[in-house]
C-alpha atoms as a PDB file:
ATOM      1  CA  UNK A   1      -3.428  20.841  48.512  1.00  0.00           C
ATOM      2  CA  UNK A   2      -2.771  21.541  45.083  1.00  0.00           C
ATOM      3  CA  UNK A   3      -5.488  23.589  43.710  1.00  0.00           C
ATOM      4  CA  UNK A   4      -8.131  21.958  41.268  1.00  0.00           C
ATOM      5  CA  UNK A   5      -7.913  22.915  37.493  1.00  0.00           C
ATOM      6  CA  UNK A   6     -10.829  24.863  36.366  1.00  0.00           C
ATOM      7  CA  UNK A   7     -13.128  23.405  34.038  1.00  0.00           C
ATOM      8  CA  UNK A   8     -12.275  25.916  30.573  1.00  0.00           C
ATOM      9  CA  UNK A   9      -8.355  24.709  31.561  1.00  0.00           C
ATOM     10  CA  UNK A  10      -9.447  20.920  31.810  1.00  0.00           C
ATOM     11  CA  UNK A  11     -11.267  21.044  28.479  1.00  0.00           C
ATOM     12  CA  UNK A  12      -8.373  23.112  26.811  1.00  0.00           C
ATOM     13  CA  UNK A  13      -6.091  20.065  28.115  1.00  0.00           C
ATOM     14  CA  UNK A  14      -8.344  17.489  26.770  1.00  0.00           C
ATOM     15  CA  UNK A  15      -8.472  19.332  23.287  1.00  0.00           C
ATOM     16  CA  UNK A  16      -4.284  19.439  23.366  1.00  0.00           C
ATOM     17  CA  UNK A  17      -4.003  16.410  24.223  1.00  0.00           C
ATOM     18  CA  UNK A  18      -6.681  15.117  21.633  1.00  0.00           C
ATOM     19  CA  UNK A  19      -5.033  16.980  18.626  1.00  0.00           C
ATOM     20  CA  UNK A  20      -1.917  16.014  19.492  1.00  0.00           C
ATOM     21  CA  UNK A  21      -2.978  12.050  19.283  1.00  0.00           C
ATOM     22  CA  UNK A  22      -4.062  12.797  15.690  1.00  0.00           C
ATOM     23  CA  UNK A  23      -1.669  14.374  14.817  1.00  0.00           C
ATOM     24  CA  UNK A  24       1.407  11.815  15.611  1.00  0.00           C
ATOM     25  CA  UNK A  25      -1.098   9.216  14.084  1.00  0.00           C
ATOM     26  CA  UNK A  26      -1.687  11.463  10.916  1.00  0.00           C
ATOM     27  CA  UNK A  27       2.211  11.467  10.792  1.00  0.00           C
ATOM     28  CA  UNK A  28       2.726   7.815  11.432  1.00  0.00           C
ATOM     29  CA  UNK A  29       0.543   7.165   8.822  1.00  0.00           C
ATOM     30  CA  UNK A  30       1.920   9.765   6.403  1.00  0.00           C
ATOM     31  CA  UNK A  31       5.324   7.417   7.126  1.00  0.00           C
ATOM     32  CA  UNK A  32       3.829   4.023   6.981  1.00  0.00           C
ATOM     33  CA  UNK A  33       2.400   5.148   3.523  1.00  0.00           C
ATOM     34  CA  UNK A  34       5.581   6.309   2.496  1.00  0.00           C
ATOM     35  CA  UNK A  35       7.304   3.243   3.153  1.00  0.00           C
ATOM     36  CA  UNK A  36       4.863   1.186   1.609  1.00  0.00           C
ATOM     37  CA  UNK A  37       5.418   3.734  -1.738  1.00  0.00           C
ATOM     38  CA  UNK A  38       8.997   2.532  -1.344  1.00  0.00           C
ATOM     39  CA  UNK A  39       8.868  -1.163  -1.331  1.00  0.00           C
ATOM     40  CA  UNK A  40       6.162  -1.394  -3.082  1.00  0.00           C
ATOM     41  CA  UNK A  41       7.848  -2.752  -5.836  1.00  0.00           C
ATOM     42  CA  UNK A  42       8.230  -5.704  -4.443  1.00  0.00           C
ATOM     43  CA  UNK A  43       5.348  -7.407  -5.324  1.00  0.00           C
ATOM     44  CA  UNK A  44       5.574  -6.514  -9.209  1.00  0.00           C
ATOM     45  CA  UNK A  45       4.811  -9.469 -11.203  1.00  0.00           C
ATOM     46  CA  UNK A  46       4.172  -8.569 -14.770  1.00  0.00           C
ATOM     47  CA  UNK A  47       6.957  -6.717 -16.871  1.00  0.00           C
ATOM     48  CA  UNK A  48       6.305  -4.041 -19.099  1.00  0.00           C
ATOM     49  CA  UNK A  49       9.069  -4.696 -21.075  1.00  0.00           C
ATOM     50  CA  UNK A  50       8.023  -8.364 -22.398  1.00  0.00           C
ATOM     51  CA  UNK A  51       4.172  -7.118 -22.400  1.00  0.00           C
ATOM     52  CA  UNK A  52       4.971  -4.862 -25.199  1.00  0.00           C
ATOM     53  CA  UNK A  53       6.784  -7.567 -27.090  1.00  0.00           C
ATOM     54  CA  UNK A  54       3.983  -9.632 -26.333  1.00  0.00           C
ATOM     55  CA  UNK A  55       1.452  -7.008 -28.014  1.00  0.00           C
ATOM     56  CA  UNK A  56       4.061  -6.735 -31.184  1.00  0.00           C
ATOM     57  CA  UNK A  57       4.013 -10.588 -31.316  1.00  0.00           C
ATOM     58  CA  UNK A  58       0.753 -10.844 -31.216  1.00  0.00           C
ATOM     59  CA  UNK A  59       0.199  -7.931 -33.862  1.00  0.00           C
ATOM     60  CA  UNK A  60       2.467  -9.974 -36.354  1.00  0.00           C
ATOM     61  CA  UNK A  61       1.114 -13.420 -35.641  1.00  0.00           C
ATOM     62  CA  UNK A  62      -2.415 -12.475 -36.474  1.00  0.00           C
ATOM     63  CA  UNK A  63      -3.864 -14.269 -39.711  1.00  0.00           C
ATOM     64  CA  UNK A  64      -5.722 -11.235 -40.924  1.00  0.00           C
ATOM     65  CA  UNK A  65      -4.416  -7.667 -39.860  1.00  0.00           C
ATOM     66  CA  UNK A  66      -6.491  -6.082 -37.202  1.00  0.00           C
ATOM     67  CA  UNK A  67      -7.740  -9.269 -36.276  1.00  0.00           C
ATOM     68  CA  UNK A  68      -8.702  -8.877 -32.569  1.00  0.00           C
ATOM     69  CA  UNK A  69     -10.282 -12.490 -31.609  1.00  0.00           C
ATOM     70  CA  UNK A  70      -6.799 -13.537 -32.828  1.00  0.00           C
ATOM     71  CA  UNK A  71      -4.595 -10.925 -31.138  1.00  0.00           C
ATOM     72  CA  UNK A  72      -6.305 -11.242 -27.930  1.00  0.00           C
ATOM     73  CA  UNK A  73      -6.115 -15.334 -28.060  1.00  0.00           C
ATOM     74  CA  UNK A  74      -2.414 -15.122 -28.979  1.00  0.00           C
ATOM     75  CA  UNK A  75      -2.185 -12.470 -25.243  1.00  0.00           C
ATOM     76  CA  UNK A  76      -4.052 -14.636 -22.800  1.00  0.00           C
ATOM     77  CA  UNK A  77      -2.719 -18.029 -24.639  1.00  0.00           C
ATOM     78  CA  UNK A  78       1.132 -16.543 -24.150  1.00  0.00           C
ATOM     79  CA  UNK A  79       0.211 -14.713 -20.302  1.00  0.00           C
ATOM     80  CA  UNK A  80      -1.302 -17.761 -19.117  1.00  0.00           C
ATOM     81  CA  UNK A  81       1.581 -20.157 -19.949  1.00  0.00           C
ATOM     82  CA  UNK A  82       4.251 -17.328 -18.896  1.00  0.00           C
ATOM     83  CA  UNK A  83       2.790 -17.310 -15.398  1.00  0.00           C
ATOM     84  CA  UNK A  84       1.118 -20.982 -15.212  1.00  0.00           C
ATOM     85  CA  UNK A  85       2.545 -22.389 -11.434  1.00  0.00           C
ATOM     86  CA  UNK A  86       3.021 -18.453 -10.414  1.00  0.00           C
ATOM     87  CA  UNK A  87       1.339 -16.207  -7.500  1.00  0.00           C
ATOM     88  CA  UNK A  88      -0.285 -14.350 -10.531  1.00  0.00           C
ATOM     89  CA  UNK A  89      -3.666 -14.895 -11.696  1.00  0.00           C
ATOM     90  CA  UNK A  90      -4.551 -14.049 -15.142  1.00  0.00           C
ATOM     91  CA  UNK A  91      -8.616 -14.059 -16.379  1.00  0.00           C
ATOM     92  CA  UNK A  92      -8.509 -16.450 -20.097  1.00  0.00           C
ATOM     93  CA  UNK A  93     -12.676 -15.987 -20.230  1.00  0.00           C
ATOM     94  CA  UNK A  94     -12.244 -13.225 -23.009  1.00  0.00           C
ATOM     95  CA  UNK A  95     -15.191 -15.317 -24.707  1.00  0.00           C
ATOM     96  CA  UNK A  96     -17.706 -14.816 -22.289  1.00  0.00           C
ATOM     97  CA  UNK A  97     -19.779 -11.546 -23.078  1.00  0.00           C
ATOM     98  CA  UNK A  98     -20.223 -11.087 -19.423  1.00  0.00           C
ATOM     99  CA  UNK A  99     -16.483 -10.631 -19.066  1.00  0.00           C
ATOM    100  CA  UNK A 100     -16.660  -7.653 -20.938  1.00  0.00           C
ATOM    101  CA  UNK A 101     -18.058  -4.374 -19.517  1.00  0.00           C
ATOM    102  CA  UNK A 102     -18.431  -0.827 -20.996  1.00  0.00           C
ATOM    103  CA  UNK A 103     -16.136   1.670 -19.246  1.00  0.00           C
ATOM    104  CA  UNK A 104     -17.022   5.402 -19.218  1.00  0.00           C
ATOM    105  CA  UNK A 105     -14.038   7.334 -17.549  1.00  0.00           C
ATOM    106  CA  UNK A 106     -12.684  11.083 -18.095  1.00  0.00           C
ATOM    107  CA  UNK A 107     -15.253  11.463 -21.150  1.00  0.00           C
ATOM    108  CA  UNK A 108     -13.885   8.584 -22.937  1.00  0.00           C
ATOM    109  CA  UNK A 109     -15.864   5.519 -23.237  1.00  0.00           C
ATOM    110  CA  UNK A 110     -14.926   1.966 -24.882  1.00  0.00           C
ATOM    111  CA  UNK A 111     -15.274  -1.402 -23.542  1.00  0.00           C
ATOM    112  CA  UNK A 112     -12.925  -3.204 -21.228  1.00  0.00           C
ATOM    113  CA  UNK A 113     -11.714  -6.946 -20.446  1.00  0.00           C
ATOM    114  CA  UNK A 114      -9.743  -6.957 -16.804  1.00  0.00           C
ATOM    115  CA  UNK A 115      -6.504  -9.848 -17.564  1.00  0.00           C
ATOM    116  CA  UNK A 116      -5.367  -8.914 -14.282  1.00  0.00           C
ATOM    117  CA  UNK A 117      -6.525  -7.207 -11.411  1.00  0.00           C
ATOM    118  CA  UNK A 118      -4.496  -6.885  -8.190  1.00  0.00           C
ATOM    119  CA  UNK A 119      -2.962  -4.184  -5.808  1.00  0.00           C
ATOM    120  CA  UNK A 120      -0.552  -3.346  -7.061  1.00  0.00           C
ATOM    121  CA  UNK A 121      -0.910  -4.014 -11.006  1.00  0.00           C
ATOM    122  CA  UNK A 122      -3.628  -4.669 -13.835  1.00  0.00           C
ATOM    123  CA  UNK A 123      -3.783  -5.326 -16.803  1.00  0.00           C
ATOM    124  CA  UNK A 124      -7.033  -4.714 -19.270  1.00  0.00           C
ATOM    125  CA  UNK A 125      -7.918  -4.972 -23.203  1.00  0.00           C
ATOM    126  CA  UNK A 126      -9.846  -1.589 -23.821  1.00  0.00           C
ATOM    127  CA  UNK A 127     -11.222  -0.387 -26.678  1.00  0.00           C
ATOM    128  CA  UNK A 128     -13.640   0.642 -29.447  1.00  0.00           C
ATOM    129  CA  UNK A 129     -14.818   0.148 -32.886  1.00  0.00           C
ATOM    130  CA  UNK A 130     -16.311   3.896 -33.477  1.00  0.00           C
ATOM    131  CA  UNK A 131     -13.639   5.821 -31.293  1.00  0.00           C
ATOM    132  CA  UNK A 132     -13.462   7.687 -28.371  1.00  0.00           C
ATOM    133  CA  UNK A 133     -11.802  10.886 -26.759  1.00  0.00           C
ATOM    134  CA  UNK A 134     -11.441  12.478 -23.135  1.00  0.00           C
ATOM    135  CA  UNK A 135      -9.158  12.886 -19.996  1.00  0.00           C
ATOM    136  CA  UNK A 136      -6.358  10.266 -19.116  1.00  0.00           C
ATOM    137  CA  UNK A 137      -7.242  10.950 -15.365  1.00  0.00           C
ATOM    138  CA  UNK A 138      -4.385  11.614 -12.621  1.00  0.00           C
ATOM    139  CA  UNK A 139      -3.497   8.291 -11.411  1.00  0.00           C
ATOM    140  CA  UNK A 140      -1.129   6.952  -8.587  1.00  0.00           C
ATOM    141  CA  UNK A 141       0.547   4.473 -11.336  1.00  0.00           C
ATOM    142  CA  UNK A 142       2.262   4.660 -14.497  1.00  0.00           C
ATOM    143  CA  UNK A 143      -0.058   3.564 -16.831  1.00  0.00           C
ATOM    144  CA  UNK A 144       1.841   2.017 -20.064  1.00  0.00           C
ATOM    145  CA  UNK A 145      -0.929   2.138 -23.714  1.00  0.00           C
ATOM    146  CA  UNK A 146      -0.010  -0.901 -25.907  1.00  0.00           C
ATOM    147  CA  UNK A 147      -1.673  -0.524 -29.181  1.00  0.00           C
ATOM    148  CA  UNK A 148      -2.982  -3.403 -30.681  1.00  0.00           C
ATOM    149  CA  UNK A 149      -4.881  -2.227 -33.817  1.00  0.00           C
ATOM    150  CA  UNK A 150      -5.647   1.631 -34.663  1.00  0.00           C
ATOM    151  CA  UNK A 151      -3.761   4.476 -33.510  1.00  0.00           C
ATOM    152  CA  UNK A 152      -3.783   6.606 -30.690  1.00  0.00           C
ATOM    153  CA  UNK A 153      -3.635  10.486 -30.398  1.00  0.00           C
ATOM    154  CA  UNK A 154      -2.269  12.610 -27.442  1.00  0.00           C
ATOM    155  CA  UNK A 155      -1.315  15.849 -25.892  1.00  0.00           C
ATOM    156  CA  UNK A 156      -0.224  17.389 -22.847  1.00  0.00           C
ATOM    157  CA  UNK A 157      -0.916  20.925 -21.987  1.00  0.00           C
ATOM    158  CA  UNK A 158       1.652  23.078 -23.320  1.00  0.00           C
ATOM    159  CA  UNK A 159       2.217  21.300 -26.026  1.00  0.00           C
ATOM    160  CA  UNK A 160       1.766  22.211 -29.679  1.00  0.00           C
ATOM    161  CA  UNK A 161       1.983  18.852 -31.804  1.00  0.00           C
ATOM    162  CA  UNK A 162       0.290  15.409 -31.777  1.00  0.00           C
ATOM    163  CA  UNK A 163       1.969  12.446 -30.104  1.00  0.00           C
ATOM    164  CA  UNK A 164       0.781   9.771 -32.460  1.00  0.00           C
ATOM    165  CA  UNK A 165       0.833   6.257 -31.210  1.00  0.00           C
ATOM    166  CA  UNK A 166       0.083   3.261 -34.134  1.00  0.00           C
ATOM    167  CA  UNK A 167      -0.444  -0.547 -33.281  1.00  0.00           C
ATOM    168  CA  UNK A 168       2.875  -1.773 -31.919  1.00  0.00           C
ATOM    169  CA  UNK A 169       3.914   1.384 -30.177  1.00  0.00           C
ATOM    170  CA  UNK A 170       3.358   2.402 -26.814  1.00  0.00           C
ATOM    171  CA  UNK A 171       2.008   5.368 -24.735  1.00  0.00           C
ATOM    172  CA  UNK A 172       3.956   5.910 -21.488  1.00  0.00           C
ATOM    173  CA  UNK A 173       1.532   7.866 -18.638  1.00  0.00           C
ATOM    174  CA  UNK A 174       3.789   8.641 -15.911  1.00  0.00           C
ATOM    175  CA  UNK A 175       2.271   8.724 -12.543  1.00  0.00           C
ATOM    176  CA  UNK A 176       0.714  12.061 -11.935  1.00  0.00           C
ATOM    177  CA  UNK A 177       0.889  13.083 -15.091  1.00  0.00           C
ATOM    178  CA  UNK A 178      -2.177  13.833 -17.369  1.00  0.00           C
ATOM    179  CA  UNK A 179      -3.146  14.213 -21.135  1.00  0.00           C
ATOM    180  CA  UNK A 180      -5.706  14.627 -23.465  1.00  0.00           C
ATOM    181  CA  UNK A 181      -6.449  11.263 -25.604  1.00  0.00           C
ATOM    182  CA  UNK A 182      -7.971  10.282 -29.063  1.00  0.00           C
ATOM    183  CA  UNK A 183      -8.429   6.524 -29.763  1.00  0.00           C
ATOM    184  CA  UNK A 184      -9.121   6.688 -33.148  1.00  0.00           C
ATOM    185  CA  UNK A 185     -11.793   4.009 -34.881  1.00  0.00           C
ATOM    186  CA  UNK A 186     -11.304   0.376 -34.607  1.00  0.00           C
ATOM    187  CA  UNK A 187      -8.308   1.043 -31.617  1.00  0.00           C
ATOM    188  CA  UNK A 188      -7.737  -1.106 -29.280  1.00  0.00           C
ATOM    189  CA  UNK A 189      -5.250  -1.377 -26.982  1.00  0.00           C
ATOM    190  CA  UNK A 190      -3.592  -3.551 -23.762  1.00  0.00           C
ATOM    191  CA  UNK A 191      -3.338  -0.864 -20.687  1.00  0.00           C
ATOM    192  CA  UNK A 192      -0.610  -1.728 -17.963  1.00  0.00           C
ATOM    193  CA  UNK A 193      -0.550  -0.063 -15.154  1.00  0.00           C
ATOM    194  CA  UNK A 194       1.758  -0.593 -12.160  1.00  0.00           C
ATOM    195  CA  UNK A 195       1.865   1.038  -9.168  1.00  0.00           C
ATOM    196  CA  UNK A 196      -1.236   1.960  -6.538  1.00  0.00           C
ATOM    197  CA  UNK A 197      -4.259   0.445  -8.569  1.00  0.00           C
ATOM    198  CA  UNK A 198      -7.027   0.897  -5.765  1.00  0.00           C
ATOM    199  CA  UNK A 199      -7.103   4.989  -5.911  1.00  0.00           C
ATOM    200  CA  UNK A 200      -7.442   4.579  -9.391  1.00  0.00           C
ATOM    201  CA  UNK A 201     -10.453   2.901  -9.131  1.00  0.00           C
ATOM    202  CA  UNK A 202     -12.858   6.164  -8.519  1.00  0.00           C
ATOM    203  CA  UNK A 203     -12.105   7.517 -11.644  1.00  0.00           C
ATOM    204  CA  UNK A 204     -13.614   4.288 -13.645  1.00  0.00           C
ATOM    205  CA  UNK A 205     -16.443   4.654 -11.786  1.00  0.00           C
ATOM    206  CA  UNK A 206     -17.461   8.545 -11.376  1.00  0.00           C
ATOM    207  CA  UNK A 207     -19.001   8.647 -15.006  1.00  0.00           C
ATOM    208  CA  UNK A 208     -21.205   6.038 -14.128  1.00  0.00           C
ATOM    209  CA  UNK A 209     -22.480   7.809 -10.899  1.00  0.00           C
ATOM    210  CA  UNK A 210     -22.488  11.074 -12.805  1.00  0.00           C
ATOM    211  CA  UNK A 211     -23.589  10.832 -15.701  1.00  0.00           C
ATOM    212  CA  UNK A 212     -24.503   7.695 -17.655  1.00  0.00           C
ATOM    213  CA  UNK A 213     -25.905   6.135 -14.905  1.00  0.00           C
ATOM    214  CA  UNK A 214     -24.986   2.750 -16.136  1.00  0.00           C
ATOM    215  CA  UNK A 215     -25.361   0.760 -12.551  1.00  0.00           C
ATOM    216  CA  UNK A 216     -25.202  -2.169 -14.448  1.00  0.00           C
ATOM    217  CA  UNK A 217     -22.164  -1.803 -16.070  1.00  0.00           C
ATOM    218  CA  UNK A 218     -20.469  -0.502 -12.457  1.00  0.00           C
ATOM    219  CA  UNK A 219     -21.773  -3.851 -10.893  1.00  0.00           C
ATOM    220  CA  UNK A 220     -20.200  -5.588 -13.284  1.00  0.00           C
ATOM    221  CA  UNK A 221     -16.779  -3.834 -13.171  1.00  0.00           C
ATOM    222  CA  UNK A 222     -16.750  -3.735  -9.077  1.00  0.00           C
ATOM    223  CA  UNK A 223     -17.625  -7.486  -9.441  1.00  0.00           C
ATOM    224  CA  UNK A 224     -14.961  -8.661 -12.032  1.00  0.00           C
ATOM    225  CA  UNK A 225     -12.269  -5.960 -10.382  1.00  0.00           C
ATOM    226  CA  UNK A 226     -13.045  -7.473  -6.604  1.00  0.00           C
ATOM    227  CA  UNK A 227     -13.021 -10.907  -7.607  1.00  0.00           C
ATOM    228  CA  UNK A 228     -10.171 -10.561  -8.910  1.00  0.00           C
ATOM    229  CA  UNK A 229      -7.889  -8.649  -6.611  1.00  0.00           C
ATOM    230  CA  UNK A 230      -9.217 -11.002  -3.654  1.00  0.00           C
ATOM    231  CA  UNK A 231      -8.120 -14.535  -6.139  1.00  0.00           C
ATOM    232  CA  UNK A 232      -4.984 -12.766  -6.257  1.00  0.00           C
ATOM    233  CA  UNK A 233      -4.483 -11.978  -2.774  1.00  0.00           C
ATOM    234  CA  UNK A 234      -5.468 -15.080  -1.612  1.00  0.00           C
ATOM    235  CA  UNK A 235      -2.785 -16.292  -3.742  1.00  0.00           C
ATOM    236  CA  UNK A 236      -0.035 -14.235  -2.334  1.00  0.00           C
ATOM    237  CA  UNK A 237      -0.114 -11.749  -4.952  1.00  0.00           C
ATOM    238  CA  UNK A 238      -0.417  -7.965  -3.760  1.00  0.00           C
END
């Protein structure tokens, strides 16, 4: 009869054969994630290219310069008939004060409007009248600054100069790249980001945890961002 294993060798066999389950699932999901990085453009909707011409339009159309009521009407007015019959959802309540939220993230703190919200794009109107300063964050997406009014200030480590960024222009973040940024009084801009938008998310909402304590104002954004990720996934639109 063969002889019975001993109860340290039937442990160390359970242990092997434990680790070695996670560890072909920790690779299998290292792949599936990797594939999904791959195709996961795919399911981009909005184009950065004909956002920016969109901000310059809306820039020049404006009655008054620096006229925001009328730069953000001419955006949603433009977005919502670009994409009317699509798989892409775009938020037109810029009116209602409940809409907008304060956003403290990396030091820097303005006010936000979410356009679009889904998984693998957004698309915001962020801002303030007294300016603001901090950390761009590391994000999983390239994150694409189109100044509407004002002018925006950064710098990368390293570097020795200002990159200055007026209304019309626009501030490329690549993914997993990071910067110091100055928004400047009275600048506002429309952020684009395209890529992996739920790991952003933390870093929107760590100042409020940390710091300012403002549980109202992370409701608010968790409620607006959910609602709309889920409308657009329930509309096709990852």
């Amino acid at each position: 009869m063969p002889a019975k294993k001993s109860k340290p060798q039937a442990a160390r066999s359970s242990a092997v054969k434990t680790w070695g389950i996670r560890l072909a699932f920790l690779a299998f999901a290292i792949l599936f994630v990797r594939f999904l990085d791959a195709i996961k453009h795919r399911w981009y909707r909005l184009d950065r290219h004909m956002l920016h011409a969109l901000a310059q339009d809306a820039i020049a159309s404006a009655p008054v310069k620096d006229d925001m009521p009328s730069i953000i009407s001419h955006i949603v007015a433009n977005l919502s008939t670009e994409y009317a019959g699509t798989n892409v959802r775009i938020n037109t309540n810029w009116q209602d004060p409940s809409e907008w939220v304060f956003n403290n993230a990396g030091g820097a703190m303005g006010a936000m409007f979410l356009l679009h919200a889904s998984i693998t794009e957004y698309l915001i109107i962020f801002g303030t009248p007294l300016g603001t300063e901090g950390h761009t964050g590391m994000h999983t997406a390239d994150d694409y600054f189109n100044i509407l009014v004002g002018e925006q200030w950064a710098f990368r480590a390293g570097a020795f100069e200002i990159e200055r960024y007026p209304a019309g222009s626009v501030h490329h973040l690549p993914r997993g790249h990071t910067k110091q940024y100055k928004m400047h009084e009275g600048c506002f801009a429309m952020e684009y980001a395209v890529g992996w938008i739920p790991p952003m998310l933390p870093f929107g909402f760590a100042d409020a945890l940390s710091s300012t304590l403002d549980i109202p104002a992370l409701y608010h954004t968790v409620r607006i961002t959910a609602r709309e990720m889920i409308m657009n996934l329930l509309m096709g639109k990852i």
